[in-house]
PDB file of N, CA and C in Angstrom:
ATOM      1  N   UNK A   1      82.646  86.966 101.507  1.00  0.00           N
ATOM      2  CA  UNK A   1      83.449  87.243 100.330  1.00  0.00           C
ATOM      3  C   UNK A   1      82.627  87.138  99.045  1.00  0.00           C
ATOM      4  N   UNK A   2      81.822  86.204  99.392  1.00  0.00           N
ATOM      5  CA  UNK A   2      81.096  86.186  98.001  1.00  0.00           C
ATOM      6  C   UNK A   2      80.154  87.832  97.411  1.00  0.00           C
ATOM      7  N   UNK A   3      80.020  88.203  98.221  1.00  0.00           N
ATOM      8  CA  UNK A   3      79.408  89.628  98.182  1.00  0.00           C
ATOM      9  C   UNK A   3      80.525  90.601  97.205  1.00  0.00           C
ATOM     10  N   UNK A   4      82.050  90.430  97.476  1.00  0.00           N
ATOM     11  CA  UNK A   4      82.889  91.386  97.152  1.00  0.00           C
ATOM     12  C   UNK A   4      83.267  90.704  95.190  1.00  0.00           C
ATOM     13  N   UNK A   5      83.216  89.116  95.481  1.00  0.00           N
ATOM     14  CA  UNK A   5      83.258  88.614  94.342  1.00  0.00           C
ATOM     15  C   UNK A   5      83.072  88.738  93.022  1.00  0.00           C
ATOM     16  N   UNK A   6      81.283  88.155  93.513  1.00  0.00           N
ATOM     17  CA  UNK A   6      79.752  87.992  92.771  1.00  0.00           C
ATOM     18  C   UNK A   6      80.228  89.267  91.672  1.00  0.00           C
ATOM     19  N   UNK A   7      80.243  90.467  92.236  1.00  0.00           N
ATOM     20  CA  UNK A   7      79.999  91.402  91.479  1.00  0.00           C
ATOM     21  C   UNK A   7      81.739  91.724  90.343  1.00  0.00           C
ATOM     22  N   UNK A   8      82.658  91.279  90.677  1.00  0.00           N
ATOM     23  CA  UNK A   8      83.937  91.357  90.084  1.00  0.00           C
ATOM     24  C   UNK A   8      83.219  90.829  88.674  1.00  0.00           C
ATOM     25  N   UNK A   9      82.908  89.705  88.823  1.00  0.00           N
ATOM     26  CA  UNK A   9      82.279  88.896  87.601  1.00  0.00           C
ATOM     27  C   UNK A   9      81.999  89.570  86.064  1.00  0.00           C
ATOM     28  N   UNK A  10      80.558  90.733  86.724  1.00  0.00           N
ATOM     29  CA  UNK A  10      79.767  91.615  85.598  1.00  0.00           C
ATOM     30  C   UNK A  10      80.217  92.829  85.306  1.00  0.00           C
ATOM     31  N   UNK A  11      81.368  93.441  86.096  1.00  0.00           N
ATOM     32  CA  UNK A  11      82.437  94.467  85.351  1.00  0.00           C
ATOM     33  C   UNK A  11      83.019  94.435  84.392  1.00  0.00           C
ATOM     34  N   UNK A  12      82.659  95.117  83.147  1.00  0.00           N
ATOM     35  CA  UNK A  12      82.705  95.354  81.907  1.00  0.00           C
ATOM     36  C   UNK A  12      84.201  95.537  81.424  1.00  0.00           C
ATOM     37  N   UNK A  13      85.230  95.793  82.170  1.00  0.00           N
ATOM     38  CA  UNK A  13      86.836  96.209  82.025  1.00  0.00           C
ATOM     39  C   UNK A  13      87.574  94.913  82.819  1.00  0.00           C
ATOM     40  N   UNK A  14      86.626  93.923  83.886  1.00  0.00           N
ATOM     41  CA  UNK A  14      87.296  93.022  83.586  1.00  0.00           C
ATOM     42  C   UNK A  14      86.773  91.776  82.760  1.00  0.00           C
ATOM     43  N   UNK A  15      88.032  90.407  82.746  1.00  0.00           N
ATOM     44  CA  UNK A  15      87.372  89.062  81.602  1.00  0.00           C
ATOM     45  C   UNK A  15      88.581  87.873  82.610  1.00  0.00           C
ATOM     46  N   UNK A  16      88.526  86.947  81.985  1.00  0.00           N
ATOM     47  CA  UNK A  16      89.148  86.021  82.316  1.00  0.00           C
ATOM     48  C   UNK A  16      90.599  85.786  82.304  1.00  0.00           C
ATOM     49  N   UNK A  17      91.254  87.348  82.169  1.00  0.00           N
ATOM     50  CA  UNK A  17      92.718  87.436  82.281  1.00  0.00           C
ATOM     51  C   UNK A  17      93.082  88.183  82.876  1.00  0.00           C
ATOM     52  N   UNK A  18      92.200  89.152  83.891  1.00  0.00           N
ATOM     53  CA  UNK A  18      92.145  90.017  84.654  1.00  0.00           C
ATOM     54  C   UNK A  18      93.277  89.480  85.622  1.00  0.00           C
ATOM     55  N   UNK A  19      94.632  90.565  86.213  1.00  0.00           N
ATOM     56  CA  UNK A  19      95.120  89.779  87.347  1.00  0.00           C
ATOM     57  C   UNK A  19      94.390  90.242  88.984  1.00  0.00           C
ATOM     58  N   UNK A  20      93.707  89.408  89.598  1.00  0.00           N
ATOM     59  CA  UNK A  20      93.096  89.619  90.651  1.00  0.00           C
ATOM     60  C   UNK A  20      94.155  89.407  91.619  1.00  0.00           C
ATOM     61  N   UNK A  21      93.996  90.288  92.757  1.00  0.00           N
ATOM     62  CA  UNK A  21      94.949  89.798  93.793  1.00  0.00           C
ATOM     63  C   UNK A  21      93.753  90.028  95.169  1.00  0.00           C
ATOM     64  N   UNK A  22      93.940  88.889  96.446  1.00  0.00           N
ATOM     65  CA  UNK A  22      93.079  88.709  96.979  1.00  0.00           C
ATOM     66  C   UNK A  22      93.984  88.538  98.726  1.00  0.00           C
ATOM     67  N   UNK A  23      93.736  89.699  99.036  1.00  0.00           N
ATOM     68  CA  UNK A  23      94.197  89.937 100.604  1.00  0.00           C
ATOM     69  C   UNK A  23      94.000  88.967 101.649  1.00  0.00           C
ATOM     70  N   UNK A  24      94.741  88.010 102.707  1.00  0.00           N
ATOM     71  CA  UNK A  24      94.320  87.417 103.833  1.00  0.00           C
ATOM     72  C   UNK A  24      92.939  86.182 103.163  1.00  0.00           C
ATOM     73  N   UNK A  25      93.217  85.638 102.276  1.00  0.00           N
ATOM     74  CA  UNK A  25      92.021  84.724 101.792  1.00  0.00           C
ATOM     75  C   UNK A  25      92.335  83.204 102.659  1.00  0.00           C
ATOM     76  N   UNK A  26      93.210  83.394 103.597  1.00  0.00           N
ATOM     77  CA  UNK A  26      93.098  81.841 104.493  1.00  0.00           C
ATOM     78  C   UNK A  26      93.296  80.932 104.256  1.00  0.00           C
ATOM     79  N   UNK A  27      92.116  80.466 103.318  1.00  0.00           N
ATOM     80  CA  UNK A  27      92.420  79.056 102.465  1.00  0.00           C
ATOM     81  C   UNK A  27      92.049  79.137 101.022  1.00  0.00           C
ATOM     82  N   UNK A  28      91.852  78.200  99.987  1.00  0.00           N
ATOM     83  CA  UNK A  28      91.546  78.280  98.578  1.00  0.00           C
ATOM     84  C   UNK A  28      90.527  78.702  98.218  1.00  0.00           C
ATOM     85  N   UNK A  29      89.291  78.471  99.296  1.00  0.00           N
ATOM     86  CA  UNK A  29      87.666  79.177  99.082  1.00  0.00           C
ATOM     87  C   UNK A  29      87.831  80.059  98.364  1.00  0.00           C
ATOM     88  N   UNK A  30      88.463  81.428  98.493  1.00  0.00           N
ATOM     89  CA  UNK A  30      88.054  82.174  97.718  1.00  0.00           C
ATOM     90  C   UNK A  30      88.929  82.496  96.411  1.00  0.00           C
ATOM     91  N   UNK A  31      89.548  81.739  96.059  1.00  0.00           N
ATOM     92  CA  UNK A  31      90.375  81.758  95.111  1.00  0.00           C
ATOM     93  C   UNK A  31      89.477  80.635  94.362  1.00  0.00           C
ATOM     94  N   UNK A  32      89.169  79.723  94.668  1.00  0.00           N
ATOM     95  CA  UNK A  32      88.629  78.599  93.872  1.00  0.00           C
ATOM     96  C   UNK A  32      87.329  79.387  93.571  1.00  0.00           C
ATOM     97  N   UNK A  33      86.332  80.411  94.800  1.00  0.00           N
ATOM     98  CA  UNK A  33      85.204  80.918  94.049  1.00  0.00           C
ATOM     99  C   UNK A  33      85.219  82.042  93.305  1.00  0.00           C
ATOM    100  N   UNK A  34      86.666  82.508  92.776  1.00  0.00           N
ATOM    101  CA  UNK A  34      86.867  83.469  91.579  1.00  0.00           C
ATOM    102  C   UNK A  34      87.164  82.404  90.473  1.00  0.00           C
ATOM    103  N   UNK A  35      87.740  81.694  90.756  1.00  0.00           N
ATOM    104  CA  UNK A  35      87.950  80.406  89.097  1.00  0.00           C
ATOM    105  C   UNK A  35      86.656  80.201  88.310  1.00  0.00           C
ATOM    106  N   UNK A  36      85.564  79.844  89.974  1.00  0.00           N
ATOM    107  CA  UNK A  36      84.374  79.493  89.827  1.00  0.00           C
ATOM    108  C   UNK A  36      83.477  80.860  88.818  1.00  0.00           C
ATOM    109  N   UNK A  37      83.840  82.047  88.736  1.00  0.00           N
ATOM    110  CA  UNK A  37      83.277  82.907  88.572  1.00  0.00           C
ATOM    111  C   UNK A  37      84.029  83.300  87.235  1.00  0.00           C
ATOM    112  N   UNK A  38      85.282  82.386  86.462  1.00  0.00           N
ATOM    113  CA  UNK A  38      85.681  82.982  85.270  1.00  0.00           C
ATOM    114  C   UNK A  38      86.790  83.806  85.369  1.00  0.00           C
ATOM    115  N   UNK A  39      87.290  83.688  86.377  1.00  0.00           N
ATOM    116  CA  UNK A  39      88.753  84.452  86.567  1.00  0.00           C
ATOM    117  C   UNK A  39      89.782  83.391  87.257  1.00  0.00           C
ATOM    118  N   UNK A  40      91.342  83.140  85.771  1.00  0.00           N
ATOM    119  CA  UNK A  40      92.287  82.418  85.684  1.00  0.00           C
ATOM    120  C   UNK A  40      93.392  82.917  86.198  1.00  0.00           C
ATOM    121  N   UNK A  41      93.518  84.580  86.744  1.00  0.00           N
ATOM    122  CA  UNK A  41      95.044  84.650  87.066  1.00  0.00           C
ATOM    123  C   UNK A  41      94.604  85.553  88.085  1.00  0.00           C
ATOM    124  N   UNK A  42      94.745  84.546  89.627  1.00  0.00           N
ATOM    125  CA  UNK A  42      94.083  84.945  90.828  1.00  0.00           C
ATOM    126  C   UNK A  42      95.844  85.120  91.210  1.00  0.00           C
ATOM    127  N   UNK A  43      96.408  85.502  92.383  1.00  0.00           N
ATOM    128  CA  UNK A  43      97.122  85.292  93.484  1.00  0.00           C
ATOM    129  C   UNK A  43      96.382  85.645  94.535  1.00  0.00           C
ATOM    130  N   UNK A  44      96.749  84.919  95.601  1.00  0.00           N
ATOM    131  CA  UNK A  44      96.193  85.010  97.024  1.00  0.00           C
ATOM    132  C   UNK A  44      97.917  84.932  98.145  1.00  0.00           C
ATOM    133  N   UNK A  45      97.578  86.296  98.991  1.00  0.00           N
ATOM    134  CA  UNK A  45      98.798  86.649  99.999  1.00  0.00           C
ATOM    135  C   UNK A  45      97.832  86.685 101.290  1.00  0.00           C
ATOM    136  N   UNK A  46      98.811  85.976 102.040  1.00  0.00           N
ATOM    137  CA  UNK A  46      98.311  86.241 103.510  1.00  0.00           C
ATOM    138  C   UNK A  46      99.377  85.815 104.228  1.00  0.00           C
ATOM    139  N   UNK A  47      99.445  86.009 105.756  1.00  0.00           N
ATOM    140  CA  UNK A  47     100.620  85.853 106.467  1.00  0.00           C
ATOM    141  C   UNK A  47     101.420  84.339 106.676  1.00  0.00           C
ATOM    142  N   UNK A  48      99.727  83.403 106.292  1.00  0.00           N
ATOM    143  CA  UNK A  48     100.534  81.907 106.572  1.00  0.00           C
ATOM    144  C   UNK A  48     100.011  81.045 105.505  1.00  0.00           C
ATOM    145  N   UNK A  49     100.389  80.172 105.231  1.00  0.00           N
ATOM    146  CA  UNK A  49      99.570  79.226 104.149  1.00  0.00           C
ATOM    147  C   UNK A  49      99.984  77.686 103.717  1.00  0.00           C
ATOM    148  N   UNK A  50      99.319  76.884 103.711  1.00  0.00           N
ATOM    149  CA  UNK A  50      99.704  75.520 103.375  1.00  0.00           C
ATOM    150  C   UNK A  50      99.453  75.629 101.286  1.00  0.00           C
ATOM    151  N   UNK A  51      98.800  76.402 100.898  1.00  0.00           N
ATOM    152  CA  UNK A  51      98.458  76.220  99.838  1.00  0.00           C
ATOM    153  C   UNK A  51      99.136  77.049  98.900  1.00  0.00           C
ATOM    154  N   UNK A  52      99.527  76.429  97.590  1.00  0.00           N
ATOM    155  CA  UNK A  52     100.429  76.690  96.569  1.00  0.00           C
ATOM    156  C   UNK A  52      99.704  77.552  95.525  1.00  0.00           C
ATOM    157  N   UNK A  53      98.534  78.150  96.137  1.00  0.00           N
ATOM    158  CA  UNK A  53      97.677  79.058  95.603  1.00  0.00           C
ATOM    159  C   UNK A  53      97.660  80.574  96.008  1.00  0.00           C
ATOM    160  N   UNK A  54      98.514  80.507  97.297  1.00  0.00           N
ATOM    161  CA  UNK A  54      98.631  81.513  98.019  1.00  0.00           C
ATOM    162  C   UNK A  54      99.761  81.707  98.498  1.00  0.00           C
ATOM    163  N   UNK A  55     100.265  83.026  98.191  1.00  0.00           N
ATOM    164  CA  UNK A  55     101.738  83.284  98.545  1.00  0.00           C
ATOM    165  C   UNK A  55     102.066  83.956  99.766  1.00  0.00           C
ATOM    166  N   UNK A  56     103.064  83.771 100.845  1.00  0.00           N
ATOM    167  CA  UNK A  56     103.072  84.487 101.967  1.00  0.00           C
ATOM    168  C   UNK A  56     103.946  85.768 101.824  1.00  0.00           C
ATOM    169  N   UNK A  57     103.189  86.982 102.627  1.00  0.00           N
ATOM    170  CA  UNK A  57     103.783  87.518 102.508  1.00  0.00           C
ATOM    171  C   UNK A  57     102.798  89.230 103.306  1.00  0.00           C
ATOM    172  N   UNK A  58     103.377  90.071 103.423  1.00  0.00           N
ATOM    173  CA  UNK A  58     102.694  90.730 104.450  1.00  0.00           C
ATOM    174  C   UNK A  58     102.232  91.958 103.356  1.00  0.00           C
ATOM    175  N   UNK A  59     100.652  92.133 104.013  1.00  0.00           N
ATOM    176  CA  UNK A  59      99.599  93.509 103.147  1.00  0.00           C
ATOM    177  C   UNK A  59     100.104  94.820 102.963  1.00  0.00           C
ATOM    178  N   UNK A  60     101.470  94.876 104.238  1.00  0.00           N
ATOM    179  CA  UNK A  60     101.666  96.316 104.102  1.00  0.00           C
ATOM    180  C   UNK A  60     103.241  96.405 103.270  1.00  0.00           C
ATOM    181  N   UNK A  61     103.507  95.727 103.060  1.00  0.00           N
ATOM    182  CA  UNK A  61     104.996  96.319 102.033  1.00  0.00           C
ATOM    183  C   UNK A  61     104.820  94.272 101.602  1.00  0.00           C
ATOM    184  N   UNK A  62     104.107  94.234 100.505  1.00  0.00           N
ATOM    185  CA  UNK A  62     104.276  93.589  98.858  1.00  0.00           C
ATOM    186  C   UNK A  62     105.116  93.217  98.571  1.00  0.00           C
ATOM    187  N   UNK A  63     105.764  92.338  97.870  1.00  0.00           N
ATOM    188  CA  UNK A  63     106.860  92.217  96.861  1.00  0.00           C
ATOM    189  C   UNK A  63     106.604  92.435  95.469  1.00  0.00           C
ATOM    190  N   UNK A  64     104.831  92.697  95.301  1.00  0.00           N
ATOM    191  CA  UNK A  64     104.694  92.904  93.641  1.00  0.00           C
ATOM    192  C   UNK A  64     105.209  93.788  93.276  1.00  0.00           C
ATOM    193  N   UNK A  65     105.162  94.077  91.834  1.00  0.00           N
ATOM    194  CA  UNK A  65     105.397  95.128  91.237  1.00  0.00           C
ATOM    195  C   UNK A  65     104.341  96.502  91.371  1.00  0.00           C
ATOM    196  N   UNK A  66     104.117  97.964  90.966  1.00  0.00           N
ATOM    197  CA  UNK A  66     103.220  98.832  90.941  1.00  0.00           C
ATOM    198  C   UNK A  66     102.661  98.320  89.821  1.00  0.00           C
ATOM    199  N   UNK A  67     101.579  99.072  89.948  1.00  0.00           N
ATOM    200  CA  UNK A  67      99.970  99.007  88.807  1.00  0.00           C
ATOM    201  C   UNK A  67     100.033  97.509  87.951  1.00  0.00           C
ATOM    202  N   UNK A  68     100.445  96.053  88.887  1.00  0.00           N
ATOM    203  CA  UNK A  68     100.188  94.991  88.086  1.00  0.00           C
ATOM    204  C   UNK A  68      98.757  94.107  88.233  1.00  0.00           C
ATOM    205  N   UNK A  69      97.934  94.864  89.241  1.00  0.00           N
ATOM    206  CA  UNK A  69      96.351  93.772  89.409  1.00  0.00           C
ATOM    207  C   UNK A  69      95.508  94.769  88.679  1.00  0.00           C
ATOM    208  N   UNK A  70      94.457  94.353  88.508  1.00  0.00           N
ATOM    209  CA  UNK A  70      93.060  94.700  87.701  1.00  0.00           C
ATOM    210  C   UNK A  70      92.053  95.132  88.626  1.00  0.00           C
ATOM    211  N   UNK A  71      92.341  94.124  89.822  1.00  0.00           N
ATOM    212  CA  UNK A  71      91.662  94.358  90.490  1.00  0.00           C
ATOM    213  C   UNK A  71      92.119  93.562  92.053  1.00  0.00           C
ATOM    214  N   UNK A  72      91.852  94.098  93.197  1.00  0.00           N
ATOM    215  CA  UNK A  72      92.316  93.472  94.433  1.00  0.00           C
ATOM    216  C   UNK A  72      91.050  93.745  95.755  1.00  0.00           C
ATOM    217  N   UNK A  73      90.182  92.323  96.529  1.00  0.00           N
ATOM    218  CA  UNK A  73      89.955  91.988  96.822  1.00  0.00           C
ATOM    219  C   UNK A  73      90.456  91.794  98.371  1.00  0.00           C
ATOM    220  N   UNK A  74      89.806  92.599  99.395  1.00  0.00           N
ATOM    221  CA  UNK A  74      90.984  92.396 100.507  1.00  0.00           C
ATOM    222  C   UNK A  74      89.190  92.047 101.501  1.00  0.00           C
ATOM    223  N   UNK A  75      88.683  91.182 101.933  1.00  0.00           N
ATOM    224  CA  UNK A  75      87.468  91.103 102.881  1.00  0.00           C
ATOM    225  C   UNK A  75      88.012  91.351 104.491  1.00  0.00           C
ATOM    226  N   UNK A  76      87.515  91.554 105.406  1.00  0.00           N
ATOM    227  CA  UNK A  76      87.857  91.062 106.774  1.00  0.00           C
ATOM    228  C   UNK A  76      89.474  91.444 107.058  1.00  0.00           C
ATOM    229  N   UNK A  77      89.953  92.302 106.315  1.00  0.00           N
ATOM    230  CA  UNK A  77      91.895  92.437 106.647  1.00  0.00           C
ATOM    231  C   UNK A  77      92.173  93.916 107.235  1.00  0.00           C
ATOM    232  N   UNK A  78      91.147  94.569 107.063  1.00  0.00           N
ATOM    233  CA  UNK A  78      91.526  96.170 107.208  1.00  0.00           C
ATOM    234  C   UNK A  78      91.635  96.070 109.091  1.00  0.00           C
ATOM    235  N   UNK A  79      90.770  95.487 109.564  1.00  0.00           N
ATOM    236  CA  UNK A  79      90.692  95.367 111.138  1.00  0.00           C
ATOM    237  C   UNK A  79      92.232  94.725 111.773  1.00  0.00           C
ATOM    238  N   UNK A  80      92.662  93.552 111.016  1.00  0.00           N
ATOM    239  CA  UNK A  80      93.951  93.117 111.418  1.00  0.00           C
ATOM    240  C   UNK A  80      95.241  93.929 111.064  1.00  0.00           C
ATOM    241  N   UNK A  81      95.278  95.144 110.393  1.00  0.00           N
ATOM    242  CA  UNK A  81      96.307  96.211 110.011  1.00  0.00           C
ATOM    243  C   UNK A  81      96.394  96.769 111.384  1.00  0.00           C
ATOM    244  N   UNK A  82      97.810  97.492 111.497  1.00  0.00           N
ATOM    245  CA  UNK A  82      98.147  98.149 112.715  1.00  0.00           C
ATOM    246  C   UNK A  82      98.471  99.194 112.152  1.00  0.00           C
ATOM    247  N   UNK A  83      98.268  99.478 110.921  1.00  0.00           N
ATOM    248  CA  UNK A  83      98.941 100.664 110.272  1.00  0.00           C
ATOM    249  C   UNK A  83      97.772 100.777 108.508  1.00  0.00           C
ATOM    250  N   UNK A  84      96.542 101.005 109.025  1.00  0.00           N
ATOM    251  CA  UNK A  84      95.726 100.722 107.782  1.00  0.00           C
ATOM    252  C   UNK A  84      95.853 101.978 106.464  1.00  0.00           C
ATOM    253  N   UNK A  85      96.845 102.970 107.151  1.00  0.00           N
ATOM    254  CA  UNK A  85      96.596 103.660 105.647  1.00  0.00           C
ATOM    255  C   UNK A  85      97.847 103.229 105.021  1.00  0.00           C
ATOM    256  N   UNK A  86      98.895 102.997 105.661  1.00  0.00           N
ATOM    257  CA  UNK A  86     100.196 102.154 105.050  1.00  0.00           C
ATOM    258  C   UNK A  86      99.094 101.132 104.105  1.00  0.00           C
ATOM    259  N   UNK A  87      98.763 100.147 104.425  1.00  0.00           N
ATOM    260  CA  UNK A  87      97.789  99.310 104.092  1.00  0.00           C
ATOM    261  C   UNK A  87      97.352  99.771 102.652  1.00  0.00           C
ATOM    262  N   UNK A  88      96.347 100.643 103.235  1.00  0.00           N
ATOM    263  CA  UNK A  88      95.491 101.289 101.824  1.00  0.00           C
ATOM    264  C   UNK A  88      96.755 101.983 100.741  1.00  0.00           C
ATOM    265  N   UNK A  89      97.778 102.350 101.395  1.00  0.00           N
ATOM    266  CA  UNK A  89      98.443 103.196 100.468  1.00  0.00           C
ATOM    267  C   UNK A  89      98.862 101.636  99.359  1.00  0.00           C
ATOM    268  N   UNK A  90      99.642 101.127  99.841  1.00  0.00           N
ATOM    269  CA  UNK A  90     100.004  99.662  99.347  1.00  0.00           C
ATOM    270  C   UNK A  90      99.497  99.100  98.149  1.00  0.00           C
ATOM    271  N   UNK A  91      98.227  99.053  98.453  1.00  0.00           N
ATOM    272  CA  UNK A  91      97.019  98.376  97.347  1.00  0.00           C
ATOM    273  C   UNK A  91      96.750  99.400  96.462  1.00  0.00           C
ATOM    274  N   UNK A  92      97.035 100.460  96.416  1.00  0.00           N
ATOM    275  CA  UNK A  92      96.959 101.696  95.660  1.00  0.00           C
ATOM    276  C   UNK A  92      98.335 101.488  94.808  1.00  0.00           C
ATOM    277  N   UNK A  93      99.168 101.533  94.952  1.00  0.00           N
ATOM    278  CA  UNK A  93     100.046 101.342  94.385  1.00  0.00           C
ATOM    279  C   UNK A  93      99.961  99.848  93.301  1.00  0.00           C
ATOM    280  N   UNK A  94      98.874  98.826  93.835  1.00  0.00           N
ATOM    281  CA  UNK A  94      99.278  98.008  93.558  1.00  0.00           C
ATOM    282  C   UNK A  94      98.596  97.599  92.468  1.00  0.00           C
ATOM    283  N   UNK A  95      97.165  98.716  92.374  1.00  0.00           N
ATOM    284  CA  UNK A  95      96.379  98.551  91.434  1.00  0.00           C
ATOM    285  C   UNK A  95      96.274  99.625  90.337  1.00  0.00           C
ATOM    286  N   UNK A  96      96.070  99.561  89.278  1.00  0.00           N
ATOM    287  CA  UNK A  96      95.912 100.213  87.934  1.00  0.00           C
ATOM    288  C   UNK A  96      94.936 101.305  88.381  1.00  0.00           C
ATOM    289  N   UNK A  97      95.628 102.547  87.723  1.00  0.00           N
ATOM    290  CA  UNK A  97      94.668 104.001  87.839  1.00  0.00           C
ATOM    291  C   UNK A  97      93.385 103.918  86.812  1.00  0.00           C
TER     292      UNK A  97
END
């Protein structure tokens, strides 16, 4: 993940109010290494979670709203889809043109 991160950082359109949203992130790691990197308004969704950092809830039909992230972060999730362009369509919707 740090690979998909690192680089969120030095993108010129985003800053530290960017809303990031971050696919299947497991545990806080990678939410804590976007804080770490200068970004304050993370959510993290995945199917299960002990942490109040991460909301449950499934990749292919959201409860967000359309065009509300800056940017979205999905590592290692496209393989666990049974339906990956549902998937891709989803995050399209979910991110700013």
């Amino acid at each position: 993940m740090d690979k998909l991160i690192k680089p969120l950082s030095v993108l010129e359109n985003l800053n530290c109010d960017s809303r990031i949203l971050v696919i299947g992130p497991r545990n806080e790691e990678d939410i804590f290494n976007l804080m770490g990197n200068g970004f304050n308004n993370i959510i993290g969704l995945d199917l299960i979670s002990y942490s109040p950092y991460i909301q449950i809830g499934d990749m292919h039909n959201t409860n967000f709203m359309n065009d509300i992230f800056d940017a979205i972060i999905c590592g290692c999730t496209l393989s666990y889809s049974d339906n990956p362009i549902k998937f891709a369509n989803e995050m399209t919707l979910l991110s700013f043109e």
